[in-house]
PDB file of N, CA and C in Angstrom:
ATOM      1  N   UNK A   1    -115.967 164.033 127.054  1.00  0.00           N
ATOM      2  CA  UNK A   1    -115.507 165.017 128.019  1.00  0.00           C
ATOM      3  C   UNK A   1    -113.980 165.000 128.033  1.00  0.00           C
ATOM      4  N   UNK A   2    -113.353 166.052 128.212  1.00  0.00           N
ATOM      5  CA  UNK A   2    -112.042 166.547 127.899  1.00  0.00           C
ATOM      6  C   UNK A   2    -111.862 167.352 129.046  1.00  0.00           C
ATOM      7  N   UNK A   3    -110.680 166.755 130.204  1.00  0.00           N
ATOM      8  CA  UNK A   3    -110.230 167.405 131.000  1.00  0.00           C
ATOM      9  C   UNK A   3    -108.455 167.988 131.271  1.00  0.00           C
ATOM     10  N   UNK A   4    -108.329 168.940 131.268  1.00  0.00           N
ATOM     11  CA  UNK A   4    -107.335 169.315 131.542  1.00  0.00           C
ATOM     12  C   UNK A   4    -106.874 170.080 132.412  1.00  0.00           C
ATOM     13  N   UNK A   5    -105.090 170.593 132.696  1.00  0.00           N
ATOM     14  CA  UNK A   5    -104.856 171.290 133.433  1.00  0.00           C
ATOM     15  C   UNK A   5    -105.169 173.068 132.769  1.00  0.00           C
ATOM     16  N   UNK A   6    -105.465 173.307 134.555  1.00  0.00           N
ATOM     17  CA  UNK A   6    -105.831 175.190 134.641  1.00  0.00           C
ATOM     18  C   UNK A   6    -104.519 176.023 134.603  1.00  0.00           C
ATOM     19  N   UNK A   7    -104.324 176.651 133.979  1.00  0.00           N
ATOM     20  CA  UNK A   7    -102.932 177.749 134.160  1.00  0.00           C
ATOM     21  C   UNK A   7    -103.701 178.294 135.559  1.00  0.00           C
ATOM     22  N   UNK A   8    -104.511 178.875 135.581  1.00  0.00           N
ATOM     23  CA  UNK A   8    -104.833 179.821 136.672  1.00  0.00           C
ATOM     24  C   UNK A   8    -106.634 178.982 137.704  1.00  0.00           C
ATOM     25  N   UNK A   9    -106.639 179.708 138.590  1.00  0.00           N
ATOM     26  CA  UNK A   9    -107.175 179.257 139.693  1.00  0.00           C
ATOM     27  C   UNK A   9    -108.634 180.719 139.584  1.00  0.00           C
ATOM     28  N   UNK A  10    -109.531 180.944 139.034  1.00  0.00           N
ATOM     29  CA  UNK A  10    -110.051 181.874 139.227  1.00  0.00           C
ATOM     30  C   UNK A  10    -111.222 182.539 140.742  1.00  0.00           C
ATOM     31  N   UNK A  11    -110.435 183.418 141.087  1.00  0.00           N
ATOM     32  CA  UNK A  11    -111.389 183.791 142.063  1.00  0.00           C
ATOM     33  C   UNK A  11    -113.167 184.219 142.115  1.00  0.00           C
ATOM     34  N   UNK A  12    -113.962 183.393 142.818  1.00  0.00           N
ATOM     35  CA  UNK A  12    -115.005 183.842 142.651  1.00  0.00           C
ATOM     36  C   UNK A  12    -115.531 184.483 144.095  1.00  0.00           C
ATOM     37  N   UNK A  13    -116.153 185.946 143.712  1.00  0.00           N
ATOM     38  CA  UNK A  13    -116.477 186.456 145.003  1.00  0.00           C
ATOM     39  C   UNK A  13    -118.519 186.772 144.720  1.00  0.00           C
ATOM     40  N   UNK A  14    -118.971 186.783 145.888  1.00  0.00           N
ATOM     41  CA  UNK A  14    -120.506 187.590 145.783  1.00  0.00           C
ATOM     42  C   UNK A  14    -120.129 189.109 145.590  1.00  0.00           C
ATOM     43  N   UNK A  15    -120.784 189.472 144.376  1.00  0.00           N
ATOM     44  CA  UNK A  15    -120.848 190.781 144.471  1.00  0.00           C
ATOM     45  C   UNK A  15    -121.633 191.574 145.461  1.00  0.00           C
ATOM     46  N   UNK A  16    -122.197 191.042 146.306  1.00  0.00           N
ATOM     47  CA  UNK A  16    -122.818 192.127 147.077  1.00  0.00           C
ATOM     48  C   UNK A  16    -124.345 192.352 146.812  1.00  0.00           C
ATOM     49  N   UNK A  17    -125.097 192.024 145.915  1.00  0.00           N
ATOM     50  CA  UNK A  17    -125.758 192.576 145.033  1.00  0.00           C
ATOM     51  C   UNK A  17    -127.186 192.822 146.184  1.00  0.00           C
ATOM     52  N   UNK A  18    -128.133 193.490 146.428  1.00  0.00           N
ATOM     53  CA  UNK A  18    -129.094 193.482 147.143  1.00  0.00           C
ATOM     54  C   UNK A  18    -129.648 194.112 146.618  1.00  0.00           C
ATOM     55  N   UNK A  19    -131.294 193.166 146.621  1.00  0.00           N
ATOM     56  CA  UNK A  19    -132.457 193.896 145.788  1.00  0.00           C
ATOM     57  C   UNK A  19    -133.246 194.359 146.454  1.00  0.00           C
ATOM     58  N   UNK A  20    -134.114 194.970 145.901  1.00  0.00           N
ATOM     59  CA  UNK A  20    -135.247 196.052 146.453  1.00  0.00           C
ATOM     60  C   UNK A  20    -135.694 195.402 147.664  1.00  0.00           C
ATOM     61  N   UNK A  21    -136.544 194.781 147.818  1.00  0.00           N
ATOM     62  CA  UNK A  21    -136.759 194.091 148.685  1.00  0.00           C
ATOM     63  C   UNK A  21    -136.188 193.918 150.101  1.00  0.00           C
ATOM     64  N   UNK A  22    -134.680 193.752 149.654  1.00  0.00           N
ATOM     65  CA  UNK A  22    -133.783 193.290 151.127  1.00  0.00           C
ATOM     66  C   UNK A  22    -133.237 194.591 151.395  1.00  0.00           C
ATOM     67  N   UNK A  23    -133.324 195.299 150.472  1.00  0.00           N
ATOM     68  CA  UNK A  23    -133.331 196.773 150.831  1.00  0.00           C
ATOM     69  C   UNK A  23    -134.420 197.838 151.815  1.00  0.00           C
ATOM     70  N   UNK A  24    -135.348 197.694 151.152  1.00  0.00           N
ATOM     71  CA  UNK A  24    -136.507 197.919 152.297  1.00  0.00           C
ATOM     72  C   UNK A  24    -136.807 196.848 153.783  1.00  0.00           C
ATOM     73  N   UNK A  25    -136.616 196.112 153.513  1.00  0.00           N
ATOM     74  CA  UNK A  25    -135.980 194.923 155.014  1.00  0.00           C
ATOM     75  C   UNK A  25    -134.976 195.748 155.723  1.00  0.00           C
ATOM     76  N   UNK A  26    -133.929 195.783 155.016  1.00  0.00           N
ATOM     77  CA  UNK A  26    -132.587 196.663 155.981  1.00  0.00           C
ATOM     78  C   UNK A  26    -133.057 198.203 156.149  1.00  0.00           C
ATOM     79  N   UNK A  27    -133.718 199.008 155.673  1.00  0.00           N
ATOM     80  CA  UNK A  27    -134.381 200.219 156.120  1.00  0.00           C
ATOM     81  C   UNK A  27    -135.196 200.194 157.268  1.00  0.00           C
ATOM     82  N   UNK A  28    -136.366 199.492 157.841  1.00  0.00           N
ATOM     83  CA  UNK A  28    -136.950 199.112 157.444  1.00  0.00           C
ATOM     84  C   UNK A  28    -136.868 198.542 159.078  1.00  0.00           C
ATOM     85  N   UNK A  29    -135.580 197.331 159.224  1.00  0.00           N
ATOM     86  CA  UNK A  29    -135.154 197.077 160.609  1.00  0.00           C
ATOM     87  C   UNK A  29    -134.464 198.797 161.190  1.00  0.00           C
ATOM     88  N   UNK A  30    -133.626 199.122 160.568  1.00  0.00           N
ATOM     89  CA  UNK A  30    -132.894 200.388 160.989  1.00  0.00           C
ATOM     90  C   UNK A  30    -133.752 200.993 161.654  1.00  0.00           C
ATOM     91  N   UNK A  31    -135.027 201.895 161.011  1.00  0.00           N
ATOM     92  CA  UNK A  31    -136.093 202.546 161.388  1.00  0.00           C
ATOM     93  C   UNK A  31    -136.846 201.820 162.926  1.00  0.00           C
ATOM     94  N   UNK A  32    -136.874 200.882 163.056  1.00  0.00           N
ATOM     95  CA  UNK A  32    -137.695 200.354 164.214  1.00  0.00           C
ATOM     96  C   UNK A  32    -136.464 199.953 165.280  1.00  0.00           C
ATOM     97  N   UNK A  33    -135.400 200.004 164.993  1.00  0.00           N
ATOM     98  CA  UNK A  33    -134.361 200.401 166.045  1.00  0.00           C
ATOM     99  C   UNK A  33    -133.968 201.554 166.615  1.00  0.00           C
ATOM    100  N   UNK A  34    -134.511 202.354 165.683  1.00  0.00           N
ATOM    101  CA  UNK A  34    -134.444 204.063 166.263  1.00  0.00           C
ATOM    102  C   UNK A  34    -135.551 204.374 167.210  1.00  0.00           C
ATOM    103  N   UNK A  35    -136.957 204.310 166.028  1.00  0.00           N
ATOM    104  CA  UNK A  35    -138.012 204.811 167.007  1.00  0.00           C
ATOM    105  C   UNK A  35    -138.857 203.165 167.671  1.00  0.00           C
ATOM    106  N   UNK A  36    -138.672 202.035 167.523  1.00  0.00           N
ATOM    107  CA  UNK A  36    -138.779 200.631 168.391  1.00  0.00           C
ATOM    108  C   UNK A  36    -140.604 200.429 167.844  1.00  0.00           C
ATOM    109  N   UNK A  37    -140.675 200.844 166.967  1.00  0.00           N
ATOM    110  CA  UNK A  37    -142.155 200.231 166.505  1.00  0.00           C
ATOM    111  C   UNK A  37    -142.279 199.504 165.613  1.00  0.00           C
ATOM    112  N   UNK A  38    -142.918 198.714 165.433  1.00  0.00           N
ATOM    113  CA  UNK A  38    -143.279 197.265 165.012  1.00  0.00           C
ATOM    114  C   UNK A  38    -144.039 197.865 163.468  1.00  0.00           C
ATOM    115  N   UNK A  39    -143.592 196.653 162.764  1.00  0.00           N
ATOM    116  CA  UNK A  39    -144.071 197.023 161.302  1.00  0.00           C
ATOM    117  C   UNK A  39    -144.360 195.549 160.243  1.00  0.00           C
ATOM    118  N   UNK A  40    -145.665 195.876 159.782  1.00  0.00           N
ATOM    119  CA  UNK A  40    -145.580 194.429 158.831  1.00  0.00           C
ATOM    120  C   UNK A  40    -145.640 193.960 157.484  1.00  0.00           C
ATOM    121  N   UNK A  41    -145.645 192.951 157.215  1.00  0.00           N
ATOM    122  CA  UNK A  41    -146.211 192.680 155.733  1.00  0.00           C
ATOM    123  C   UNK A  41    -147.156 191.602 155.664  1.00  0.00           C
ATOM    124  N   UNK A  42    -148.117 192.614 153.947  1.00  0.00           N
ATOM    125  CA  UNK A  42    -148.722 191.479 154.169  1.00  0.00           C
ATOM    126  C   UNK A  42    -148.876 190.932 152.625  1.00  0.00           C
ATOM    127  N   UNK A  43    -150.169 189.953 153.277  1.00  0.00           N
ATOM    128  CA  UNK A  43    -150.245 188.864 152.074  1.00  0.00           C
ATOM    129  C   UNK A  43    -148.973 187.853 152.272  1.00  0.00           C
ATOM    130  N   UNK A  44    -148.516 187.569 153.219  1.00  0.00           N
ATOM    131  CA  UNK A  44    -147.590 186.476 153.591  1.00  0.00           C
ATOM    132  C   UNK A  44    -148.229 185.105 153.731  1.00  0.00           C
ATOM    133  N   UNK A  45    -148.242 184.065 152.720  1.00  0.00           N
ATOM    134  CA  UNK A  45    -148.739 182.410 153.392  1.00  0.00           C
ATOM    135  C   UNK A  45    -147.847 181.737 154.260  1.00  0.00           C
ATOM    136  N   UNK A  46    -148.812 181.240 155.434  1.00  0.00           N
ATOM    137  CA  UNK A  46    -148.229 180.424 156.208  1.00  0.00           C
ATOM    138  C   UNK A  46    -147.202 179.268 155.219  1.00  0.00           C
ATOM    139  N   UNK A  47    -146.192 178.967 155.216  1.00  0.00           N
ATOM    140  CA  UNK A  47    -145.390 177.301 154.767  1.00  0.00           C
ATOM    141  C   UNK A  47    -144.486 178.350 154.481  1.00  0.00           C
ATOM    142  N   UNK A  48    -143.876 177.926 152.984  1.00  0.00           N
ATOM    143  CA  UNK A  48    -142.749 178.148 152.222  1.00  0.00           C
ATOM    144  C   UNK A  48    -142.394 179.973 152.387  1.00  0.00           C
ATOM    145  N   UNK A  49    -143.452 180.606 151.914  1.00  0.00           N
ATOM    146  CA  UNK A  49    -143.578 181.841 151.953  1.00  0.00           C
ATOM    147  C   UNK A  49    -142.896 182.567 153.517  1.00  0.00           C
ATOM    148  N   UNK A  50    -143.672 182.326 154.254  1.00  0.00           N
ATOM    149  CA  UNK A  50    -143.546 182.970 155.553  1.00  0.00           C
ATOM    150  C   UNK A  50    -141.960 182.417 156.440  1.00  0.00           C
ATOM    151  N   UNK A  51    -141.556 181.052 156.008  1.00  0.00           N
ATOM    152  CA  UNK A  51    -140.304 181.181 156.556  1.00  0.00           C
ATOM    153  C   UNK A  51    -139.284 181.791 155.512  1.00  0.00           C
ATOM    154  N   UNK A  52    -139.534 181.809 154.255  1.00  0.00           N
ATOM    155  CA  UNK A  52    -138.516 182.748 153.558  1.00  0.00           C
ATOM    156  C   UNK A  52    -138.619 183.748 154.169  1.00  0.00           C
ATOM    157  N   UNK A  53    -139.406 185.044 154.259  1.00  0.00           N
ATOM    158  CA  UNK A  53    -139.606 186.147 154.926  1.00  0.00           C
ATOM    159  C   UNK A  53    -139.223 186.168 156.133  1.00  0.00           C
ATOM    160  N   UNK A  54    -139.427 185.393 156.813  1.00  0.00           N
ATOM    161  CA  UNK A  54    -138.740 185.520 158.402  1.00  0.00           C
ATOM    162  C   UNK A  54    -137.781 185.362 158.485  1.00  0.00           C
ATOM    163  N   UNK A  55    -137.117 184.005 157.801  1.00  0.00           N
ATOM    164  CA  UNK A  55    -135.217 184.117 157.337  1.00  0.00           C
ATOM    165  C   UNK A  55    -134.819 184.860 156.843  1.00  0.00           C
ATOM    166  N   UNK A  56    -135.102 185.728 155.810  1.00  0.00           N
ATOM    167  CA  UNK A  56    -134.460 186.838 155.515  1.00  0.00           C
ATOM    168  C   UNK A  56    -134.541 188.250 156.523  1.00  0.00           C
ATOM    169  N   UNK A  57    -135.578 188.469 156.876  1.00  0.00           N
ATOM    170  CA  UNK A  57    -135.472 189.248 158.189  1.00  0.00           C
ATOM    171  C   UNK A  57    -134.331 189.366 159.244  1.00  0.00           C
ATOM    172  N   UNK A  58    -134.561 187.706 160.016  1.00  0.00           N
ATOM    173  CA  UNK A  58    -133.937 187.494 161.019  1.00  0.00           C
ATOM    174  C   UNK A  58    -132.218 187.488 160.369  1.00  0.00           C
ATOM    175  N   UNK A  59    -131.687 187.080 159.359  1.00  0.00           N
ATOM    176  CA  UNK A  59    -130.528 187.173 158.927  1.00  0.00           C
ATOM    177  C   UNK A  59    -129.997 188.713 158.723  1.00  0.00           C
ATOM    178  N   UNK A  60    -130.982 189.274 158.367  1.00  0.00           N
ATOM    179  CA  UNK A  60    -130.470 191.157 158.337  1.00  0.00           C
ATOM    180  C   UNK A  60    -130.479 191.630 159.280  1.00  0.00           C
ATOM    181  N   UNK A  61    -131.388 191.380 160.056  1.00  0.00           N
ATOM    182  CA  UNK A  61    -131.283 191.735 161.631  1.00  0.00           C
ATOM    183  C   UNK A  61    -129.691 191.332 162.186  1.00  0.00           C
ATOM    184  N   UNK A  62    -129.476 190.069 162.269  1.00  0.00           N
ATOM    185  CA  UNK A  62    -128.455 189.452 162.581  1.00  0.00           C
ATOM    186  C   UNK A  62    -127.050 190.192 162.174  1.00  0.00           C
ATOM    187  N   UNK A  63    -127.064 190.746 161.006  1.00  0.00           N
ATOM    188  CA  UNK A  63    -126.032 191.245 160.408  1.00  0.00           C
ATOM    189  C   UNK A  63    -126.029 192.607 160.720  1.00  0.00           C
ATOM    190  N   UNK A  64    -126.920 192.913 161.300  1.00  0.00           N
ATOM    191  CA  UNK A  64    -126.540 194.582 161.607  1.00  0.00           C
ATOM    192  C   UNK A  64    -126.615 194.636 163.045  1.00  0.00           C
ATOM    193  N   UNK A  65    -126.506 193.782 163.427  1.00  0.00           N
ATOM    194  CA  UNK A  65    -126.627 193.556 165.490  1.00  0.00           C
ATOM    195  C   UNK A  65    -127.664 193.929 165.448  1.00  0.00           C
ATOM    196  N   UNK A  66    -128.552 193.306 165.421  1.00  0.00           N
ATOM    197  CA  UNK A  66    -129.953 193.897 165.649  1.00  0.00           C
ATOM    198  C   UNK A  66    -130.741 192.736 166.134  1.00  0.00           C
ATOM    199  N   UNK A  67    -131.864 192.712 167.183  1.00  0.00           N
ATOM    200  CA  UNK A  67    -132.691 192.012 167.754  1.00  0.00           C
ATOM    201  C   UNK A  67    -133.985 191.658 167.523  1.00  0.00           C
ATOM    202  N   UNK A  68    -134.122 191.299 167.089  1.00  0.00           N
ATOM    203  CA  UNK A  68    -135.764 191.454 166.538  1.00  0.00           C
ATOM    204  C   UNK A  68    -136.470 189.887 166.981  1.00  0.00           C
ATOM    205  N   UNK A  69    -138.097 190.517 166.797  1.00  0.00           N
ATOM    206  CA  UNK A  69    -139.252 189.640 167.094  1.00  0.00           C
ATOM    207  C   UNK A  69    -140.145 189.264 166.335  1.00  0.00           C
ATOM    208  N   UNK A  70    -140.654 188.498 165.631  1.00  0.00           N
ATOM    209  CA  UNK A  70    -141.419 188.424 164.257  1.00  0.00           C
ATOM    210  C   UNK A  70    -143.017 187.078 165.058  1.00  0.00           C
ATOM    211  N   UNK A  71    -144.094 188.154 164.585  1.00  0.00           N
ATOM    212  CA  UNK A  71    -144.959 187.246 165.024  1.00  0.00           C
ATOM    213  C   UNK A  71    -145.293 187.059 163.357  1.00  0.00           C
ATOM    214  N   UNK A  72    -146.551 185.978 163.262  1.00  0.00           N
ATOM    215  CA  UNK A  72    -147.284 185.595 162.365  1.00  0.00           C
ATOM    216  C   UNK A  72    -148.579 185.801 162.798  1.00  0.00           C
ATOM    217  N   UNK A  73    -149.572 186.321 161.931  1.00  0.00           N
ATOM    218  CA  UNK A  73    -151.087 186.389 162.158  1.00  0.00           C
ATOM    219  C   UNK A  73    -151.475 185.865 161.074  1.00  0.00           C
ATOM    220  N   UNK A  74    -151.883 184.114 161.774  1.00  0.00           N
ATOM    221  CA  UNK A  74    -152.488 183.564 160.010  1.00  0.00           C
ATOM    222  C   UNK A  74    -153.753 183.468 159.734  1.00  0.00           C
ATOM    223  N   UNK A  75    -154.495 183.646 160.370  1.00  0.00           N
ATOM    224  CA  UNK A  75    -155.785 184.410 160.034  1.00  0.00           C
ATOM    225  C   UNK A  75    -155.252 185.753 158.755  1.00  0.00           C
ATOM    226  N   UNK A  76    -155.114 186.925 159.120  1.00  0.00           N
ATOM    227  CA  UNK A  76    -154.938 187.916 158.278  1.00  0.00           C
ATOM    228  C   UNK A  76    -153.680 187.738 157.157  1.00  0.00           C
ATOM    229  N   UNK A  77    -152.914 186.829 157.310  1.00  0.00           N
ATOM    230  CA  UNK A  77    -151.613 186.452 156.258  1.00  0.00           C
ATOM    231  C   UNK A  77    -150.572 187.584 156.483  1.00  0.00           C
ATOM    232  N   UNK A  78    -150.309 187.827 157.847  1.00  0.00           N
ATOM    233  CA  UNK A  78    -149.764 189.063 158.124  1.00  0.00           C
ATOM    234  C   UNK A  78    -148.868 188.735 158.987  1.00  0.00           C
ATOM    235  N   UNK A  79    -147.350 189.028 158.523  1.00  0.00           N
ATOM    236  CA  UNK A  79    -146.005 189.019 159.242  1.00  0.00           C
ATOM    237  C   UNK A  79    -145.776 190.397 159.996  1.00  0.00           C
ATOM    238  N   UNK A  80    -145.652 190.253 161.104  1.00  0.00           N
ATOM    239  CA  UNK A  80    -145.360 191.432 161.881  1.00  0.00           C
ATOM    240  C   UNK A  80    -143.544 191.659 162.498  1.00  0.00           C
ATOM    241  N   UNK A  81    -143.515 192.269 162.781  1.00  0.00           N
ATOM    242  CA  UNK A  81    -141.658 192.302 163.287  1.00  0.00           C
ATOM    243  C   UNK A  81    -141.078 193.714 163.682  1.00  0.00           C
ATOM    244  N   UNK A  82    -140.473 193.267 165.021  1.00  0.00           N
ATOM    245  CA  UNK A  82    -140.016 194.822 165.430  1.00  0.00           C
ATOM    246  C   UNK A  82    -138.762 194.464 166.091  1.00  0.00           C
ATOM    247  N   UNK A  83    -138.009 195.760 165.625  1.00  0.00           N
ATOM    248  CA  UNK A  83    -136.118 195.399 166.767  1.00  0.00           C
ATOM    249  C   UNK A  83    -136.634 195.464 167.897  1.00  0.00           C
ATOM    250  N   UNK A  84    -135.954 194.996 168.769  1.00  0.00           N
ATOM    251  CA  UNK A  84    -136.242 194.883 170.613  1.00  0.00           C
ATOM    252  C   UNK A  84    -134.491 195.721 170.641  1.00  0.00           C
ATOM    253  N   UNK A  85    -134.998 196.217 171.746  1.00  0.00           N
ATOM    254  CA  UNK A  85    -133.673 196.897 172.544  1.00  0.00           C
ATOM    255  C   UNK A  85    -133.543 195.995 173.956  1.00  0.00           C
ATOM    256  N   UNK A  86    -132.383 194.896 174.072  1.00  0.00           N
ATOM    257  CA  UNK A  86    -132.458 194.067 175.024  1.00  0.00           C
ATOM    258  C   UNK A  86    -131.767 194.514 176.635  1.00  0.00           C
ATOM    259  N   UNK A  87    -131.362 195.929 176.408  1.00  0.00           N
ATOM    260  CA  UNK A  87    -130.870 196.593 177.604  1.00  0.00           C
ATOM    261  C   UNK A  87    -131.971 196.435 178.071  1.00  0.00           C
ATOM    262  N   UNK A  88    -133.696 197.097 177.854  1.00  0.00           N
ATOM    263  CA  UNK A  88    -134.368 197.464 178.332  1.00  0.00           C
ATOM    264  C   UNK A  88    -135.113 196.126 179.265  1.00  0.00           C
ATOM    265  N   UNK A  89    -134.492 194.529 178.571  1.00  0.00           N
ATOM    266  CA  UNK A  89    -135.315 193.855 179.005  1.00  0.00           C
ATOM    267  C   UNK A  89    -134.402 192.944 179.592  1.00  0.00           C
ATOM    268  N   UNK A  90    -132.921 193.314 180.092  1.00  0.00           N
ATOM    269  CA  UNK A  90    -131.565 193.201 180.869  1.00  0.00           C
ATOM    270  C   UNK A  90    -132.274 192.976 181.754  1.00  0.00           C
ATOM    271  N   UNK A  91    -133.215 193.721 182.743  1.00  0.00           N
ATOM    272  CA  UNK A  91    -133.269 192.955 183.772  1.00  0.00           C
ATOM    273  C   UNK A  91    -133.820 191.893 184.554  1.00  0.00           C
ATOM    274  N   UNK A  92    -134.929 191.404 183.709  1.00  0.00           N
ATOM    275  CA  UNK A  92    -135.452 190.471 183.811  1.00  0.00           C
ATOM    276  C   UNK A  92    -134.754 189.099 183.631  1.00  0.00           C
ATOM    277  N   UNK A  93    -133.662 189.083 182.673  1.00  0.00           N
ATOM    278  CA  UNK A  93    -133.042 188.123 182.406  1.00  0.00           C
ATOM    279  C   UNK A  93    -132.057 187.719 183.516  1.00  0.00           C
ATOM    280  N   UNK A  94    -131.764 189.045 184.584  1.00  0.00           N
ATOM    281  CA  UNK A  94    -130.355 189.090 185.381  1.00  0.00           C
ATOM    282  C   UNK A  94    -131.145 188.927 186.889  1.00  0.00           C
ATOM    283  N   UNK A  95    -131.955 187.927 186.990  1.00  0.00           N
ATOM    284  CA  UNK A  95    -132.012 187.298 188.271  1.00  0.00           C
ATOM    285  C   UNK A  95    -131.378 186.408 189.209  1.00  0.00           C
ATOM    286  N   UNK A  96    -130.262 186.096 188.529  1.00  0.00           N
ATOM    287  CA  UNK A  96    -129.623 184.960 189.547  1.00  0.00           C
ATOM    288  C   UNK A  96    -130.220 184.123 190.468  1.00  0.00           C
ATOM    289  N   UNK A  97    -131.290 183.681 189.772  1.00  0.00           N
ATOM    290  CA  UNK A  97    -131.996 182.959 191.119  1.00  0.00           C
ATOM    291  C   UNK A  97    -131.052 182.220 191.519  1.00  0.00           C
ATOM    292  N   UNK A  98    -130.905 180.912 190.413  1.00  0.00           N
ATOM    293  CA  UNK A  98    -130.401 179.834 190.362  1.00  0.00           C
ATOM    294  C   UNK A  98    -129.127 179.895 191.429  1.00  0.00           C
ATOM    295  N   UNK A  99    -128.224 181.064 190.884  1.00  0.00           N
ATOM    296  CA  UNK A  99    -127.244 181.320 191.829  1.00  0.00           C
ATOM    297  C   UNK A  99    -127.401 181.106 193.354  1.00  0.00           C
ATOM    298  N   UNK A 100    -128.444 182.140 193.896  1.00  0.00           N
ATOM    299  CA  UNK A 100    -128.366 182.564 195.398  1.00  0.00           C
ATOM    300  C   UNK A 100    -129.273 181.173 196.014  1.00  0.00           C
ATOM    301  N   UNK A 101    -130.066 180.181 195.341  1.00  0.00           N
ATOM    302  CA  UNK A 101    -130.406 179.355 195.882  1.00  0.00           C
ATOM    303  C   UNK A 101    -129.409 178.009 196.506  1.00  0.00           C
ATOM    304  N   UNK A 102    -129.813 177.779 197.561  1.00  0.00           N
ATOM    305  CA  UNK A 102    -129.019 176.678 198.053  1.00  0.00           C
ATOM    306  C   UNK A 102    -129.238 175.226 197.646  1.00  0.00           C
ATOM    307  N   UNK A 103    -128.376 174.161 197.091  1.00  0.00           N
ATOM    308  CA  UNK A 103    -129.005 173.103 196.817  1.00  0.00           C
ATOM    309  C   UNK A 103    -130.074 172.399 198.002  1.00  0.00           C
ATOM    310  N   UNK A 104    -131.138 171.449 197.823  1.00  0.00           N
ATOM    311  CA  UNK A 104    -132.089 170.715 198.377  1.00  0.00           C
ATOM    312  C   UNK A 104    -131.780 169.998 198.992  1.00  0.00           C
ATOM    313  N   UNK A 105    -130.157 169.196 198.836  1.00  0.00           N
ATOM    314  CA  UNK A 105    -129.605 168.230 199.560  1.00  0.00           C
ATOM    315  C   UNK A 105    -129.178 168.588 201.371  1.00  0.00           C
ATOM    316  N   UNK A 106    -129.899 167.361 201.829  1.00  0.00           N
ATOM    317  CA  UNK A 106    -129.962 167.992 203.201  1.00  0.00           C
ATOM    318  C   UNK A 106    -128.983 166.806 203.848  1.00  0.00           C
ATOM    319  N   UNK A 107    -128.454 167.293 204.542  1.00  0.00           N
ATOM    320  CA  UNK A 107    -127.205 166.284 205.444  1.00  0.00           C
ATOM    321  C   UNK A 107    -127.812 165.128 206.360  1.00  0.00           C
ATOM    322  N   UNK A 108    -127.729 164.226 206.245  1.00  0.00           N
ATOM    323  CA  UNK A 108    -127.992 163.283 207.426  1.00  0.00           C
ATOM    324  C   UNK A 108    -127.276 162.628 207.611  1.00  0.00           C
ATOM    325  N   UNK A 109    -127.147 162.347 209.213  1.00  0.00           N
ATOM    326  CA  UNK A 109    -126.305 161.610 209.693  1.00  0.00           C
ATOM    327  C   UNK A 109    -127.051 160.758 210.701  1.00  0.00           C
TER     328      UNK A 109
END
């Protein structure tokens, strides 16, 4: 082995490249953010299979601000997944209980 010095430093970038697949994924989420219906695939195995598919999902989702929900039906080998619109479910989350409650600690003297 023979090491030497580099004149130059070469840049390496990702081209970008996206295949069919992650293409119909990013359609696919888009579409169920417009009209909010749930869509699946199948022939998915529970293990190796089904968390690739859900990581790649949830990462495209992620990258386009998007929310999504992904069940598994492993009986049928069937990944399901739909964007959520979280305005709609804003208010459930915005209870302040915790807030308006008074602590338990009671004074004695």
């Amino acid at each position: 082995m023979q090491i030497k010095e580099a004149s130059n430093f070469p840049v390496i970038s990702r081209t970008g490249r996206v295949s069919e697949e992650l293409k119909n994924i990013i359609d696919t989420l888009l579409l169920s953010s417009k009209n909010g219906k749930p869509y699946s695939i199948n022939n998915i195995e529970f293990g190796k299979k089904y968390n690739s598919m859900q990581q790649r999902i949830r990462a495209q989702a992620k990258r386009l601000n998007l929310n999504v929900q992904i069940h598994f039906d492993k009986t049928n080998s069937t990944l399901y997944f739909r964007v959520v619109d979280l305005s709609k479910t804003e208010g459930a989350k915005n209870t302040n209980n915790a807030q308006n409650k008074k602590p338990a600690i009671a004074n004695k003297k």
